[in-house]
PDB file of N, CA and C in Angstrom:
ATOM      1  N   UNK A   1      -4.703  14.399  11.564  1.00  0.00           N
ATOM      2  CA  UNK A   1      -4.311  13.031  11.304  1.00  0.00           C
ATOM      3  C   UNK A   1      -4.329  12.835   9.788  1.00  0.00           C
ATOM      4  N   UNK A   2      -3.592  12.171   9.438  1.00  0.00           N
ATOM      5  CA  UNK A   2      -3.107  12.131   7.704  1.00  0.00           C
ATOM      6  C   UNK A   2      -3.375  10.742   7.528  1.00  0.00           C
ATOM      7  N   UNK A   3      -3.367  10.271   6.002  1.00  0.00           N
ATOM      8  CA  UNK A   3      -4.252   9.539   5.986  1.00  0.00           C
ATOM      9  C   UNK A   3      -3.072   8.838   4.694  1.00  0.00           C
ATOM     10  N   UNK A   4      -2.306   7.817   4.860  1.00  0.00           N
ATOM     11  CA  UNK A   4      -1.335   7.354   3.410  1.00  0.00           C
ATOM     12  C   UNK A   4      -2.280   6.019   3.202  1.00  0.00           C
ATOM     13  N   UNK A   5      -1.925   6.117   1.494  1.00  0.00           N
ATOM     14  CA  UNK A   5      -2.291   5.024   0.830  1.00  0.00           C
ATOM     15  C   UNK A   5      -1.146   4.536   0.041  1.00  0.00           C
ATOM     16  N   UNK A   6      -1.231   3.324  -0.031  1.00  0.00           N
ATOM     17  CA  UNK A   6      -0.178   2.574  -1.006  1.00  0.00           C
ATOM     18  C   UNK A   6      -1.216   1.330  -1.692  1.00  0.00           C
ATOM     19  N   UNK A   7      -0.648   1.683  -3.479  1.00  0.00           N
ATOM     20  CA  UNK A   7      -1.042   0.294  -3.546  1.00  0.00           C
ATOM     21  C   UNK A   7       0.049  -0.348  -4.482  1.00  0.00           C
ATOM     22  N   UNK A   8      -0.643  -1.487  -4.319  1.00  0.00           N
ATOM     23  CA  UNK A   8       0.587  -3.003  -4.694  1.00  0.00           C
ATOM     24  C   UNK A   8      -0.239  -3.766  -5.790  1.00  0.00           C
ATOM     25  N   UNK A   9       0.416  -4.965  -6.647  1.00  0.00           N
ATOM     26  CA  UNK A   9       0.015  -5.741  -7.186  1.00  0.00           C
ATOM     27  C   UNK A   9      -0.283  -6.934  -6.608  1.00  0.00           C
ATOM     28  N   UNK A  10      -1.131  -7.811  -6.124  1.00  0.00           N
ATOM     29  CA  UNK A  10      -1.239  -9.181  -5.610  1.00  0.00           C
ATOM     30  C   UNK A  10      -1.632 -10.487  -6.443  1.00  0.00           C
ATOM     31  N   UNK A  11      -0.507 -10.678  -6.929  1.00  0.00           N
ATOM     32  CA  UNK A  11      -0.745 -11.656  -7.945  1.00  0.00           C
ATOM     33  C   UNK A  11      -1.123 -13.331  -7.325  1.00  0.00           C
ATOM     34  N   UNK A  12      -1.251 -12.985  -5.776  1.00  0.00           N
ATOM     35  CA  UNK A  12      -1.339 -14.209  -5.293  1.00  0.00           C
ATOM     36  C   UNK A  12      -2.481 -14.036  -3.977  1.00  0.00           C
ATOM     37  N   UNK A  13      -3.234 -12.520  -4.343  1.00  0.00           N
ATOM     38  CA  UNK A  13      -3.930 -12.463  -2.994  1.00  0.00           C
ATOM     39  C   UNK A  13      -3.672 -11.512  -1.994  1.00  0.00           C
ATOM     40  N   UNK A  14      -4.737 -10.938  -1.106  1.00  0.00           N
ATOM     41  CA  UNK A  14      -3.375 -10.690   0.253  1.00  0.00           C
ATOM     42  C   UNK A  14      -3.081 -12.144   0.554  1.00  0.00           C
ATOM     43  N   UNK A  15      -2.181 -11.986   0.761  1.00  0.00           N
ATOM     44  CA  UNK A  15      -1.123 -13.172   1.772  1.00  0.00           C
ATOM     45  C   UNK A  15       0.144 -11.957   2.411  1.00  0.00           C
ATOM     46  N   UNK A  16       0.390 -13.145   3.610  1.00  0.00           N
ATOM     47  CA  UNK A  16       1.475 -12.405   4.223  1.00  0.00           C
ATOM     48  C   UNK A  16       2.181 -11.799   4.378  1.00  0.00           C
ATOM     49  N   UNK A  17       2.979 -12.114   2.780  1.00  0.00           N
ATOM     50  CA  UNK A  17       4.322 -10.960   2.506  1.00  0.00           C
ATOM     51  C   UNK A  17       3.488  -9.977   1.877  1.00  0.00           C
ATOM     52  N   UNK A  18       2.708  -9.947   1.280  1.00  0.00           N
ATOM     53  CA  UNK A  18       2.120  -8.776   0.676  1.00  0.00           C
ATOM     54  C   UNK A  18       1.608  -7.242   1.529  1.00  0.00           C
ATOM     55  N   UNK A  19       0.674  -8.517   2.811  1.00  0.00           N
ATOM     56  CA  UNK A  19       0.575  -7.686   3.849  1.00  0.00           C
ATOM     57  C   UNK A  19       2.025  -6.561   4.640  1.00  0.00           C
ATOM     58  N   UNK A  20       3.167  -7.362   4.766  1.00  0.00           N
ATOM     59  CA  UNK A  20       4.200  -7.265   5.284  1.00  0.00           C
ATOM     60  C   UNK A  20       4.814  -5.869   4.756  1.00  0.00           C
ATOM     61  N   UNK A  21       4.800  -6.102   3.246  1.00  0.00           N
ATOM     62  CA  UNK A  21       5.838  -5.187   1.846  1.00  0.00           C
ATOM     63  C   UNK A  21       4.656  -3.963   1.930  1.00  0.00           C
ATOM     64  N   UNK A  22       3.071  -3.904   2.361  1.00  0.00           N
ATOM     65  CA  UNK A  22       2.432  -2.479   2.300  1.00  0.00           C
ATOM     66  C   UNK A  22       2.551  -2.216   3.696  1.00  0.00           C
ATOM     67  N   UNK A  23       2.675  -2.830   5.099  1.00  0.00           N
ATOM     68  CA  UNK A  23       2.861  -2.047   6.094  1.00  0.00           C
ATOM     69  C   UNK A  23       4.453  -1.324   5.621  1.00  0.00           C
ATOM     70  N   UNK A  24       5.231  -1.952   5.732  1.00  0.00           N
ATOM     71  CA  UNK A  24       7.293  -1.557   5.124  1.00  0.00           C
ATOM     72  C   UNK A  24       6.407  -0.147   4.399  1.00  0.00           C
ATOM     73  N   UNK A  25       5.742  -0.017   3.277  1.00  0.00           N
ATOM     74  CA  UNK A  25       5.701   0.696   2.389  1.00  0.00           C
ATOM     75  C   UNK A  25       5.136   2.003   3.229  1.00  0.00           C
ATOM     76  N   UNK A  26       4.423   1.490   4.176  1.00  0.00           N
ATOM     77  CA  UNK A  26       3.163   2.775   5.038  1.00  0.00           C
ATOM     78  C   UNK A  26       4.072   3.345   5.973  1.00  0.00           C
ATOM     79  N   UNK A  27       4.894   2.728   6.401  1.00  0.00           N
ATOM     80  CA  UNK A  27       6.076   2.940   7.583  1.00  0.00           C
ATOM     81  C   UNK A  27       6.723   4.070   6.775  1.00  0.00           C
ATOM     82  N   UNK A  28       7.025   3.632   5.719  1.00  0.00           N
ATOM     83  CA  UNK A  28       8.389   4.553   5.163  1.00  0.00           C
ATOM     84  C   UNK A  28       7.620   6.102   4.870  1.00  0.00           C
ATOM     85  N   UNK A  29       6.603   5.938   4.796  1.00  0.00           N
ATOM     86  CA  UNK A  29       5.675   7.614   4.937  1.00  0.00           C
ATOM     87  C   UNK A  29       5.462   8.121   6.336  1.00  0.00           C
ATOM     88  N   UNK A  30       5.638   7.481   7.537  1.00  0.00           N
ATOM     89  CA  UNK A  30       5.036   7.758   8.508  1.00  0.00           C
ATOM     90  C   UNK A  30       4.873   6.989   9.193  1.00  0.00           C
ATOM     91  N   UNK A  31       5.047   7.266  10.882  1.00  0.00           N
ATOM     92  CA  UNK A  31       4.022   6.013  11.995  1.00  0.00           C
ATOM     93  C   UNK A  31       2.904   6.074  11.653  1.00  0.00           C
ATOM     94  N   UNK A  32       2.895   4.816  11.590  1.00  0.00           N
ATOM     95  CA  UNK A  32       1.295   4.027  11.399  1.00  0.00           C
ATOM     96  C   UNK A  32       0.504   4.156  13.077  1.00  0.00           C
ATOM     97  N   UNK A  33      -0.683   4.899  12.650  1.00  0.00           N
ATOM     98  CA  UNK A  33      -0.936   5.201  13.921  1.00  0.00           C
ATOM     99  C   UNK A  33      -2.469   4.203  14.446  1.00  0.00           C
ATOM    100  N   UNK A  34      -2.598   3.596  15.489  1.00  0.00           N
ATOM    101  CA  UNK A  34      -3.169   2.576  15.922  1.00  0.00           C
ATOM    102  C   UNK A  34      -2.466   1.383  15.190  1.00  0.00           C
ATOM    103  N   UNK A  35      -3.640   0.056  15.154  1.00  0.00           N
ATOM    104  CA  UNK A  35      -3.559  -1.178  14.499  1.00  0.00           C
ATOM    105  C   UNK A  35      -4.125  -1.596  12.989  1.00  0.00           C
ATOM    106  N   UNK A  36      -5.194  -0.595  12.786  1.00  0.00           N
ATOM    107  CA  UNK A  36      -6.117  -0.678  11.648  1.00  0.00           C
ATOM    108  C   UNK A  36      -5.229  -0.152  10.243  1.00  0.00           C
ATOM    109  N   UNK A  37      -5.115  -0.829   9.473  1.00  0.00           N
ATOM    110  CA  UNK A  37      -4.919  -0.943   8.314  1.00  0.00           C
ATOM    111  C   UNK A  37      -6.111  -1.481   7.327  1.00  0.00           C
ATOM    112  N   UNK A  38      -6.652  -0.419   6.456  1.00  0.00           N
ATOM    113  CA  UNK A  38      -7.784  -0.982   5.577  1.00  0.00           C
ATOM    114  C   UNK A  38      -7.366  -1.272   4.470  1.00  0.00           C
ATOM    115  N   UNK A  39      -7.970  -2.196   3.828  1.00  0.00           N
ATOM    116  CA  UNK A  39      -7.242  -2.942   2.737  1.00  0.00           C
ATOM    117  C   UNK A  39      -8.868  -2.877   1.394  1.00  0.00           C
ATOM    118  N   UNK A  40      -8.614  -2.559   0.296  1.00  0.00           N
ATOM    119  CA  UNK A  40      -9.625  -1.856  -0.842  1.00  0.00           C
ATOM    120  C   UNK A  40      -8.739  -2.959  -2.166  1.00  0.00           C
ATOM    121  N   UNK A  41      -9.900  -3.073  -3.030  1.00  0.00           N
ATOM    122  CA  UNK A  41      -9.410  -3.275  -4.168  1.00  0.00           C
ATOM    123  C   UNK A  41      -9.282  -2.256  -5.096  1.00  0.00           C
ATOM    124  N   UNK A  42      -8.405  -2.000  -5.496  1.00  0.00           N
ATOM    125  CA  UNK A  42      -7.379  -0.776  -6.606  1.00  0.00           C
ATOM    126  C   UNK A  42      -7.389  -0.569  -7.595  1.00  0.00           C
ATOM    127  N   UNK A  43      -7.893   0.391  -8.445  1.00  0.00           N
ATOM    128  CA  UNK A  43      -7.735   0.134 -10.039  1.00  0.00           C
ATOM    129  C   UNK A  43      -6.853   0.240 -10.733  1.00  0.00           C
ATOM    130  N   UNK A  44      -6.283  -0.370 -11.582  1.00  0.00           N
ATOM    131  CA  UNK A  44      -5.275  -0.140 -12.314  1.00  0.00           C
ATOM    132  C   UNK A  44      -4.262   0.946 -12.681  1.00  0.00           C
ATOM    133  N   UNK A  45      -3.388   1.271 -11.894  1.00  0.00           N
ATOM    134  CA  UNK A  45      -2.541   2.479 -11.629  1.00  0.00           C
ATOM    135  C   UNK A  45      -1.786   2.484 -13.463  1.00  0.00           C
ATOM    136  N   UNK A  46      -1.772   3.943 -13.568  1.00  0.00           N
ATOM    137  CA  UNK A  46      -1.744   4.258 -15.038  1.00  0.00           C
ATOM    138  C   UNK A  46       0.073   4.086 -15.246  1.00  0.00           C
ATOM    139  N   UNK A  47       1.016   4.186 -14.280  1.00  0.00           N
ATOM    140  CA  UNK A  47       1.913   3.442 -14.406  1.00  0.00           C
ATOM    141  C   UNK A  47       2.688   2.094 -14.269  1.00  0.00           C
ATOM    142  N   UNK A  48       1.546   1.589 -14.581  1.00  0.00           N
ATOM    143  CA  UNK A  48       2.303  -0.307 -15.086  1.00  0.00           C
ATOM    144  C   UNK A  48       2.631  -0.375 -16.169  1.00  0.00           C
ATOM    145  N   UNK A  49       3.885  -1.282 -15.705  1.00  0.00           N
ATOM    146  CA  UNK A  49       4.655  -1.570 -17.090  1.00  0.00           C
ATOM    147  C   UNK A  49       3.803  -2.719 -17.948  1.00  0.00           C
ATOM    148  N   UNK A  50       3.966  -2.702 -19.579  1.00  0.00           N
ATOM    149  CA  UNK A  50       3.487  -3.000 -20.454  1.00  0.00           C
ATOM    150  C   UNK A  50       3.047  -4.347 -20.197  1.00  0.00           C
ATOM    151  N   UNK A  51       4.158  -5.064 -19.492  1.00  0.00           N
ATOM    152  CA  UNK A  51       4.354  -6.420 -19.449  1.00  0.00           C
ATOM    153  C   UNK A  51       3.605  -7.383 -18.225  1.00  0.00           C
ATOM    154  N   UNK A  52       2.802  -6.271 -17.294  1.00  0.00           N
ATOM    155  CA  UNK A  52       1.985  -6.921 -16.526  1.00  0.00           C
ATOM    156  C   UNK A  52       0.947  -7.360 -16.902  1.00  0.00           C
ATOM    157  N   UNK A  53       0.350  -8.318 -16.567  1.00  0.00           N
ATOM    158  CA  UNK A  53      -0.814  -9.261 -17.041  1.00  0.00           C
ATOM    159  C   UNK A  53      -2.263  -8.033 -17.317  1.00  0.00           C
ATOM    160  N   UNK A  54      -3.107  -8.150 -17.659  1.00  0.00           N
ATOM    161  CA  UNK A  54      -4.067  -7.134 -18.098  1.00  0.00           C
ATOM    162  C   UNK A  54      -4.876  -7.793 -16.523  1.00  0.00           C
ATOM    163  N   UNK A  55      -5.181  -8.865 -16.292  1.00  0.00           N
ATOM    164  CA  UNK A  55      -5.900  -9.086 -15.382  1.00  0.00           C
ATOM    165  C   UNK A  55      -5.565  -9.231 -14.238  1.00  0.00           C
ATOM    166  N   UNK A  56      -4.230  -8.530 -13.795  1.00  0.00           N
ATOM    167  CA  UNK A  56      -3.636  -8.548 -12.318  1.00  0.00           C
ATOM    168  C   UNK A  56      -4.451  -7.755 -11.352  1.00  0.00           C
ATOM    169  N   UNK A  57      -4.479  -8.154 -10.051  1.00  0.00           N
ATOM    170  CA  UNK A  57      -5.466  -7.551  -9.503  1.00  0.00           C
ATOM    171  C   UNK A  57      -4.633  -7.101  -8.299  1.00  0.00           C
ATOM    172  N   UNK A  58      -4.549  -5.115  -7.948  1.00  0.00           N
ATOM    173  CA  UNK A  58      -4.427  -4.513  -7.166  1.00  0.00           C
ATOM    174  C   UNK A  58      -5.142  -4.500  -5.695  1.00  0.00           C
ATOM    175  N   UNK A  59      -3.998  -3.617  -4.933  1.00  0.00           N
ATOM    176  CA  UNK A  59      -4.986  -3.621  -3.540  1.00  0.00           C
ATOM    177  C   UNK A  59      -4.292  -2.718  -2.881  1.00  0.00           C
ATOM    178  N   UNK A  60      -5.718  -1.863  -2.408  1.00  0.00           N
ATOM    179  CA  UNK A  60      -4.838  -0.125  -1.963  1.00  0.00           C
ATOM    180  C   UNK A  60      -5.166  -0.553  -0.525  1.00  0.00           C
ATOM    181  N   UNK A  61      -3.879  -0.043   0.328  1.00  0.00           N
ATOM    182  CA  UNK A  61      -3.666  -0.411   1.548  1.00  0.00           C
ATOM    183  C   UNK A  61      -3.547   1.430   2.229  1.00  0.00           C
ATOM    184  N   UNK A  62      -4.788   1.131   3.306  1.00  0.00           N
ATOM    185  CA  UNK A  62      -5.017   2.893   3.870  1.00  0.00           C
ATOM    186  C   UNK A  62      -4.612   2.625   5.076  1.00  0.00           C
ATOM    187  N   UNK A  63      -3.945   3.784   5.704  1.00  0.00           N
ATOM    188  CA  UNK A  63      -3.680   3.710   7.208  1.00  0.00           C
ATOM    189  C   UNK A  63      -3.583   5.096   7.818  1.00  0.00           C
ATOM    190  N   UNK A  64      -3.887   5.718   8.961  1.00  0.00           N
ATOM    191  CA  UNK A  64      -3.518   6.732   9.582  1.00  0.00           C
ATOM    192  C   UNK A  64      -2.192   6.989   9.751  1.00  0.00           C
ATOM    193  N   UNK A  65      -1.323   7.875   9.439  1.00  0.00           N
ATOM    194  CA  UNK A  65      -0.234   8.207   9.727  1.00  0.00           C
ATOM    195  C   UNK A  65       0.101   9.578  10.671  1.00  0.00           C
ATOM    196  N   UNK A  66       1.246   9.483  11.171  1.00  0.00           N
ATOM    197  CA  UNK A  66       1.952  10.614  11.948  1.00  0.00           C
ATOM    198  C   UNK A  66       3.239  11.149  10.595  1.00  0.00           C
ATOM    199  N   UNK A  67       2.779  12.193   9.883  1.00  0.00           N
ATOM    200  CA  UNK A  67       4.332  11.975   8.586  1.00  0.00           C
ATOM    201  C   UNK A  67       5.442  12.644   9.703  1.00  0.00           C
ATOM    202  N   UNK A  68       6.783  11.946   9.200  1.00  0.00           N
ATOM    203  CA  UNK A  68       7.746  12.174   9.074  1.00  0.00           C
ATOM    204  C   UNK A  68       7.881  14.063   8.935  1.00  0.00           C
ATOM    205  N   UNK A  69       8.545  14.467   9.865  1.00  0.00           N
ATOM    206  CA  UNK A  69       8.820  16.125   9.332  1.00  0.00           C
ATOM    207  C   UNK A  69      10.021  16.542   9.162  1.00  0.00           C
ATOM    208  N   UNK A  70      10.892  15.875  10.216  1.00  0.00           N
ATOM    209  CA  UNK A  70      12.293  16.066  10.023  1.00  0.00           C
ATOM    210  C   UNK A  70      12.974  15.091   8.452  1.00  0.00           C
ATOM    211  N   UNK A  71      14.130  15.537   8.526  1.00  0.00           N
ATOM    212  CA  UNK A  71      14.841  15.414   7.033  1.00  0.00           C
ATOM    213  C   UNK A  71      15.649  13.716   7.468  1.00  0.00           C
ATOM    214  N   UNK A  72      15.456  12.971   6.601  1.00  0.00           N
ATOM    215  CA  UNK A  72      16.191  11.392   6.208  1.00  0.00           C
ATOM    216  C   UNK A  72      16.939  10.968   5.888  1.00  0.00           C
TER     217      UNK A  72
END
């Protein structure tokens, strides 16, 4: 069982769409396998652009996956 992480910027929180745009994001690696999605606060990924706020606050979204093997 494999294990994807994604993280995002939440400049407003989790809220809904945020939730929504990291399952979309976990999908596109793989079935998400069960219901559990764990949700972590993230440190500052070394590729943000210049222009994001210094105090934006990340959030790494973990889930079990099935990856994808065939070609897309």
């Amino acid at each position: 069982m494999a294990q994807a992480k994604v993280v995002l910027p939440a400049p407003n929180g989790l809220d809904e769409d945020l939730m929504g745009l990291a399952i979309h994001k976990l999908n596109e690696l793989g079935t998400i396998e069960g219901s559990e999605i764990g949700v972590y606060t993230a440190e500052r990924p070394e590729s943000v652009p210049d222009d994001c706020p210094q105090d934006m606050v990340f959030l790494e979204f973990r889930a079990n996956v099935i990856p994808y093997l065939g070609r897309r």
